[in-house]
N, C-alpha and C. Protein backbone atom coordinates (compact mmCIF):
# COMPACT_ATOMS: atom_id res chain seq x y z
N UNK A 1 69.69 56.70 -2.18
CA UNK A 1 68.93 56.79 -3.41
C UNK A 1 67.69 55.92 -3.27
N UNK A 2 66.41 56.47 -3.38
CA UNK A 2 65.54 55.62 -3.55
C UNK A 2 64.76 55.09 -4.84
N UNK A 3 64.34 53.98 -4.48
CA UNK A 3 63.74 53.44 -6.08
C UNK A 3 62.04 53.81 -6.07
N UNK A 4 62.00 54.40 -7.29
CA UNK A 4 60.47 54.74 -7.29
C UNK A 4 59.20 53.04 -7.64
N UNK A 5 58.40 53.18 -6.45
CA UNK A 5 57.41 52.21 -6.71
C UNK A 5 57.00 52.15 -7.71
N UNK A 6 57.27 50.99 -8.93
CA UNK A 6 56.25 50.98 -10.06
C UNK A 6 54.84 50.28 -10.15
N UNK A 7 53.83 50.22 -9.96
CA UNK A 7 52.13 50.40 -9.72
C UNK A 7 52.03 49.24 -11.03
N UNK A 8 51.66 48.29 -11.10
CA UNK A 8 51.29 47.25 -11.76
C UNK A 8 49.91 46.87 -12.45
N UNK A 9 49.85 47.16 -13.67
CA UNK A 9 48.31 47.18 -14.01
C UNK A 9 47.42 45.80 -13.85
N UNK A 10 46.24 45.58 -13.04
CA UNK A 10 45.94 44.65 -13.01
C UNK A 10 43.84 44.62 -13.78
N UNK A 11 43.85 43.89 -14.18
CA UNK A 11 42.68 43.83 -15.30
C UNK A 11 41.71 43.28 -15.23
N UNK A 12 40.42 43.52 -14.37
CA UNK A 12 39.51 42.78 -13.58
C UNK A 12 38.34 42.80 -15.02
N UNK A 13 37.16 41.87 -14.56
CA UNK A 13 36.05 41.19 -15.31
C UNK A 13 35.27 41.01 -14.27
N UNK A 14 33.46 40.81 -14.66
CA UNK A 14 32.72 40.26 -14.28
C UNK A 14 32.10 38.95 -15.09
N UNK A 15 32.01 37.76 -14.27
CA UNK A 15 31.33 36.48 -15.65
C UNK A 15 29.94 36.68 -15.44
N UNK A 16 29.16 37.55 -14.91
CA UNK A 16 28.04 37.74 -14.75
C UNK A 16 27.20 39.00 -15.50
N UNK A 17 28.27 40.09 -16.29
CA UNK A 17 28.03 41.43 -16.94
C UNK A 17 29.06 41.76 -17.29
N UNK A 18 28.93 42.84 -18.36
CA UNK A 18 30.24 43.16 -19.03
C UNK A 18 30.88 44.42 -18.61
N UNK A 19 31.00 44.41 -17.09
CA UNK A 19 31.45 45.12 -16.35
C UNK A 19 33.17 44.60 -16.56
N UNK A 20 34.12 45.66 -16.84
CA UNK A 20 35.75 45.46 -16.59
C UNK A 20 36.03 46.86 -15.52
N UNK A 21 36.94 46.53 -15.42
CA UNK A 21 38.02 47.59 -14.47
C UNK A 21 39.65 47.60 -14.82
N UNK A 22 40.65 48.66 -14.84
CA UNK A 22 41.74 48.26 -14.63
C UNK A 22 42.23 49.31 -13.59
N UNK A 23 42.75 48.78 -12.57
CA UNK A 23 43.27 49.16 -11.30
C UNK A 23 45.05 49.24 -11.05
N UNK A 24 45.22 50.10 -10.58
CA UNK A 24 47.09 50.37 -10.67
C UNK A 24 47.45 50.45 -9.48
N UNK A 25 47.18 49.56 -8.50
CA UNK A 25 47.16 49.40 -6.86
C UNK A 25 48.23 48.41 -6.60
N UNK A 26 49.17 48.38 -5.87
CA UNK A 26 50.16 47.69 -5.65
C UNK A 26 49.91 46.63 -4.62
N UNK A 27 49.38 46.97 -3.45
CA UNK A 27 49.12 45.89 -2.43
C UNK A 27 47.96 44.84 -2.99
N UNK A 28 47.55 44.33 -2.15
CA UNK A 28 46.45 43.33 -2.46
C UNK A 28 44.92 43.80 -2.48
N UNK A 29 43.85 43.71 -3.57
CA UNK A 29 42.70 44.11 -3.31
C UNK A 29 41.61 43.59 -4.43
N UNK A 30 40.76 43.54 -3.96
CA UNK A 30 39.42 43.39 -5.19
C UNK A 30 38.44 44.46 -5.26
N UNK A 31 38.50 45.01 -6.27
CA UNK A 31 37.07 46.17 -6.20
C UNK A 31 35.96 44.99 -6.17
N UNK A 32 34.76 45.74 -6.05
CA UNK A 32 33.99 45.59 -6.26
C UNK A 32 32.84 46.79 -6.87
N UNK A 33 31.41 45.63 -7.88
CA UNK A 33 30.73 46.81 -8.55
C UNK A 33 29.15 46.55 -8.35
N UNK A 34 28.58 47.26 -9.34
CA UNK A 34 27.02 46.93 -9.16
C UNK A 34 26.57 46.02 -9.92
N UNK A 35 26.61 44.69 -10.57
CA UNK A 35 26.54 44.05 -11.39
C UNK A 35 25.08 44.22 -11.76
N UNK A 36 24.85 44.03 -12.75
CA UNK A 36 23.59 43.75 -13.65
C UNK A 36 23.19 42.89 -13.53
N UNK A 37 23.95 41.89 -13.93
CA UNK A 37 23.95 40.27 -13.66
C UNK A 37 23.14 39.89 -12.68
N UNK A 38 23.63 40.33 -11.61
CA UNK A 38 23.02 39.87 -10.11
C UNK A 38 21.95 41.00 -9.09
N UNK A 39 21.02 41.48 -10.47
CA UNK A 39 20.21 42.71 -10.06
C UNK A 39 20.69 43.47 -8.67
N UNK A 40 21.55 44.14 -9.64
CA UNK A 40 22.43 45.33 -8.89
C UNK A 40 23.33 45.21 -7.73
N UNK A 41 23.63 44.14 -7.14
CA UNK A 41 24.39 43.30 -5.60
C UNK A 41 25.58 44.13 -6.28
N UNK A 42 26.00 44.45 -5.13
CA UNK A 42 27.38 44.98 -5.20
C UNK A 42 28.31 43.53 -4.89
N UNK A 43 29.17 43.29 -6.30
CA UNK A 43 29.80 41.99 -6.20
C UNK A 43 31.60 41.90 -6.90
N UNK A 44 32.37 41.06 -6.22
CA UNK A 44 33.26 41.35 -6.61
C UNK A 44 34.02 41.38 -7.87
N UNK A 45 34.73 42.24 -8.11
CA UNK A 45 35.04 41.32 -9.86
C UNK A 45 36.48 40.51 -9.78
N UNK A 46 36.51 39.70 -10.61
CA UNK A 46 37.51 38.65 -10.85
C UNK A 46 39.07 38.94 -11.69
N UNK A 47 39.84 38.55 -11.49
CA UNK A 47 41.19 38.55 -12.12
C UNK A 47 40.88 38.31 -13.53
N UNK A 48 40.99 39.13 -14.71
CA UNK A 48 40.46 38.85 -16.31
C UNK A 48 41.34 37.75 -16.71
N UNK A 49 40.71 36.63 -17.17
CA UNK A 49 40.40 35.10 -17.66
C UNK A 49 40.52 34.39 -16.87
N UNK A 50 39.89 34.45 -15.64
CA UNK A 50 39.73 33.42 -14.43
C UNK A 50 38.48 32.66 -14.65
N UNK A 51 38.59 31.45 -14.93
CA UNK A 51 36.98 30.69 -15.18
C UNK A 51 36.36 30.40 -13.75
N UNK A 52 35.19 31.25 -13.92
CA UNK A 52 34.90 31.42 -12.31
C UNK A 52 33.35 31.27 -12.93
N UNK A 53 32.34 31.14 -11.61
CA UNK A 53 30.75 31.67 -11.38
C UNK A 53 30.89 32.34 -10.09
N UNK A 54 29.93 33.28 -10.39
CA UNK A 54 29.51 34.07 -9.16
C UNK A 54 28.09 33.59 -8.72
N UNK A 55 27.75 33.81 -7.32
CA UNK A 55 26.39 33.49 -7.27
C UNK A 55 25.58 34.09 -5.82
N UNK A 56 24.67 34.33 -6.18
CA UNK A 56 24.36 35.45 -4.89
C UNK A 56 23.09 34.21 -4.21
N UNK A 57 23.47 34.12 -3.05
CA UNK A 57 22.67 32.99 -2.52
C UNK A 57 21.49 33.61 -1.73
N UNK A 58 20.40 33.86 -1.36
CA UNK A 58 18.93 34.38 -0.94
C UNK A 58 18.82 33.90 0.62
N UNK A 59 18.98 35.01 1.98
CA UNK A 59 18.99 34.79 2.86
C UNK A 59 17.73 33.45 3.40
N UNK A 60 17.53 32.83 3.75
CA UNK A 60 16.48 31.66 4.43
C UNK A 60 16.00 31.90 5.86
N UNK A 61 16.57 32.50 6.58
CA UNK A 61 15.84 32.54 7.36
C UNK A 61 15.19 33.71 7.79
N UNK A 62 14.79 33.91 9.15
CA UNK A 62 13.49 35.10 8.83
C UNK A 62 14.43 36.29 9.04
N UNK A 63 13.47 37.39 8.93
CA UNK A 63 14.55 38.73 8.60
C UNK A 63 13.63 39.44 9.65
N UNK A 64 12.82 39.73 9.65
CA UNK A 64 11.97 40.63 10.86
C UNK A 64 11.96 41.82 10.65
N UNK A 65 13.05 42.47 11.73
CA UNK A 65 12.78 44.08 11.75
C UNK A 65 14.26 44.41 11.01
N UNK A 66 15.56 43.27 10.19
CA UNK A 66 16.61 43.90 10.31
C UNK A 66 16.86 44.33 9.06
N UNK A 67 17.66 45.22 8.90
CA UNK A 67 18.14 45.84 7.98
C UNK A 67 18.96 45.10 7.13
N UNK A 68 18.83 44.43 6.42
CA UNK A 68 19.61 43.37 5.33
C UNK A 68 19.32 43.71 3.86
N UNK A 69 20.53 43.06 3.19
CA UNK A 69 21.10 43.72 1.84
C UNK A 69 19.48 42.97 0.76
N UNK A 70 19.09 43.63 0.31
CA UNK A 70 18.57 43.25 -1.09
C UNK A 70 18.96 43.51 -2.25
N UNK A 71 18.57 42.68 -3.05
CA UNK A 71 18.66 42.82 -4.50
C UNK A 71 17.62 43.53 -5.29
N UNK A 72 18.00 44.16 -6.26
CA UNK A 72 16.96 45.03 -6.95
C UNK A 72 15.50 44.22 -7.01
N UNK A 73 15.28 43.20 -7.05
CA UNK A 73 13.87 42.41 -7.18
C UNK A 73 13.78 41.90 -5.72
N UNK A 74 14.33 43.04 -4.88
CA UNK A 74 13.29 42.79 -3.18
C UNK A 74 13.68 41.84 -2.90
N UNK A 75 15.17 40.65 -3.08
CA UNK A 75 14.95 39.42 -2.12
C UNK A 75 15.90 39.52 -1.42
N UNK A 76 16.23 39.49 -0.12
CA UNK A 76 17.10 39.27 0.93
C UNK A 76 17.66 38.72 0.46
N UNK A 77 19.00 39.20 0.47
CA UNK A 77 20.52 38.13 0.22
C UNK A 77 21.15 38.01 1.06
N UNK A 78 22.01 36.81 1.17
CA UNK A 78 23.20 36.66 2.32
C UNK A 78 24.10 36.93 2.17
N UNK A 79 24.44 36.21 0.84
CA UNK A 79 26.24 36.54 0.64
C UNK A 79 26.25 36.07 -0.79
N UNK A 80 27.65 36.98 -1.57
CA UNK A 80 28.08 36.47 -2.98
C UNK A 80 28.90 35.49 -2.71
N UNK A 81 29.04 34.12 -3.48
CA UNK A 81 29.94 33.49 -3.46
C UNK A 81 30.68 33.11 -4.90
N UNK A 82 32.11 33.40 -4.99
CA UNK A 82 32.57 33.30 -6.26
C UNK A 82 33.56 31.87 -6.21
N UNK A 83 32.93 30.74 -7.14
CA UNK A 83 33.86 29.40 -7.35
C UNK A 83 34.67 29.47 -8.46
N UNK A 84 35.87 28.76 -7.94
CA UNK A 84 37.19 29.24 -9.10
C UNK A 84 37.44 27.57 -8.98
N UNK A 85 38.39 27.09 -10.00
CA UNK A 85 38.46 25.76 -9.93
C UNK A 85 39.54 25.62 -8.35
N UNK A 86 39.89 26.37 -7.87
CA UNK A 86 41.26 26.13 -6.96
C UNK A 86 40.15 26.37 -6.14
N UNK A 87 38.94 26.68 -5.61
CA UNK A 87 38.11 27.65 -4.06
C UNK A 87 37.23 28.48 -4.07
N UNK A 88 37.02 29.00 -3.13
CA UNK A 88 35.64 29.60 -3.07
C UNK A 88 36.43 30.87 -2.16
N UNK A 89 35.55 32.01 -2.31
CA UNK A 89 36.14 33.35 -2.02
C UNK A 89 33.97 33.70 -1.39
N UNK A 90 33.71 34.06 -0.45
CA UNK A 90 32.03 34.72 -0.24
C UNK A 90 32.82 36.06 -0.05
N UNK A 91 31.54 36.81 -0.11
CA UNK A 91 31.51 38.08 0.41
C UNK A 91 30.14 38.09 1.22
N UNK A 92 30.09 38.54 2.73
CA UNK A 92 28.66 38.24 3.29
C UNK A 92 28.29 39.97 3.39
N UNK A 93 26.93 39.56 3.38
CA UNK A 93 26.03 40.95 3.57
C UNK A 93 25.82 41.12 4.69
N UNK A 94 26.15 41.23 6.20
CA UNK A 94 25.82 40.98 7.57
C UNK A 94 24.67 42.23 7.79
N UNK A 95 23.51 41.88 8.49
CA UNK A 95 22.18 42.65 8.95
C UNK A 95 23.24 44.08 9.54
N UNK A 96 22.17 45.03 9.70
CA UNK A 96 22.92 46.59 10.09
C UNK A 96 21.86 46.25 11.40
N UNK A 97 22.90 46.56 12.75
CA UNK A 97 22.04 46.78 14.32
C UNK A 97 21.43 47.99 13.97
N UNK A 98 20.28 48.23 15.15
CA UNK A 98 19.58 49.28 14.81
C UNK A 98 19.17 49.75 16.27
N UNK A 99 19.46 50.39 16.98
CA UNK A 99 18.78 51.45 18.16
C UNK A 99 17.84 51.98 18.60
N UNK A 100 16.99 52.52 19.66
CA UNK A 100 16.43 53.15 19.80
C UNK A 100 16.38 53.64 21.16
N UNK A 101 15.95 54.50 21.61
CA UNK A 101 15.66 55.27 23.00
C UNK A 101 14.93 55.75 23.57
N UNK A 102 14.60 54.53 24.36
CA UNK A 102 13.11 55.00 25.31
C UNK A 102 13.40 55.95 26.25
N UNK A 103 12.81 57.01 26.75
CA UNK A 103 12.51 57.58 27.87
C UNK A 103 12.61 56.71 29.10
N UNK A 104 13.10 56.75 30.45
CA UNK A 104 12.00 55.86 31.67
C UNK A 104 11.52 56.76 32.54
């Protein structure tokens, strides 16, 4: 006889926009969305009433030819980082390689 998996509602927030979610996923996961908040960064949302900040930190060094994440107001970002009183959780934006093919 098997027991049917019951799917656990879990009830996400953003402290940055009034973005919610509720998700019925059993294993472990965080969506993520387009926040407003953080001109449009796709960022994660939080466990609903977790006293947290999110914060999207602005890449520093040079960018050149690579393909890296911006924010709706054009600035290179590196990574979201979300502080909870227990830690810190980032999410990084890593540059996209890019190719090409010369003839010889």
């Amino acid at each position: 006889m098997s027991t049917p998996l019951l799917a656990v509602e879990h009830r996400w927030t953003c402290p940055n926009c009034v973005s919610t979610k509720v998700t019925h996923v059993t294993g472990p996961h965080t969506p993520f969305h387009p926040c407003r908040g953080l001109a449009g960064l796709m960022t994660p949302f939080v466990p609903a009433g977790t006293r947290c900040k999110i914060e999207a930190n602005e890449r520093e060094d040079y960018v050149g030819r690579e393909l890296v994440q911006v924010d709706g107001n054009g600035r290179p970002i590196m990574n979201v980082v979300v502080t909870r009183e227990t830690g810190q959780d980032c999410a990084v934006y890593a540059p996209c390689a890019t190719a090409s093919r010369r003839d010889l």
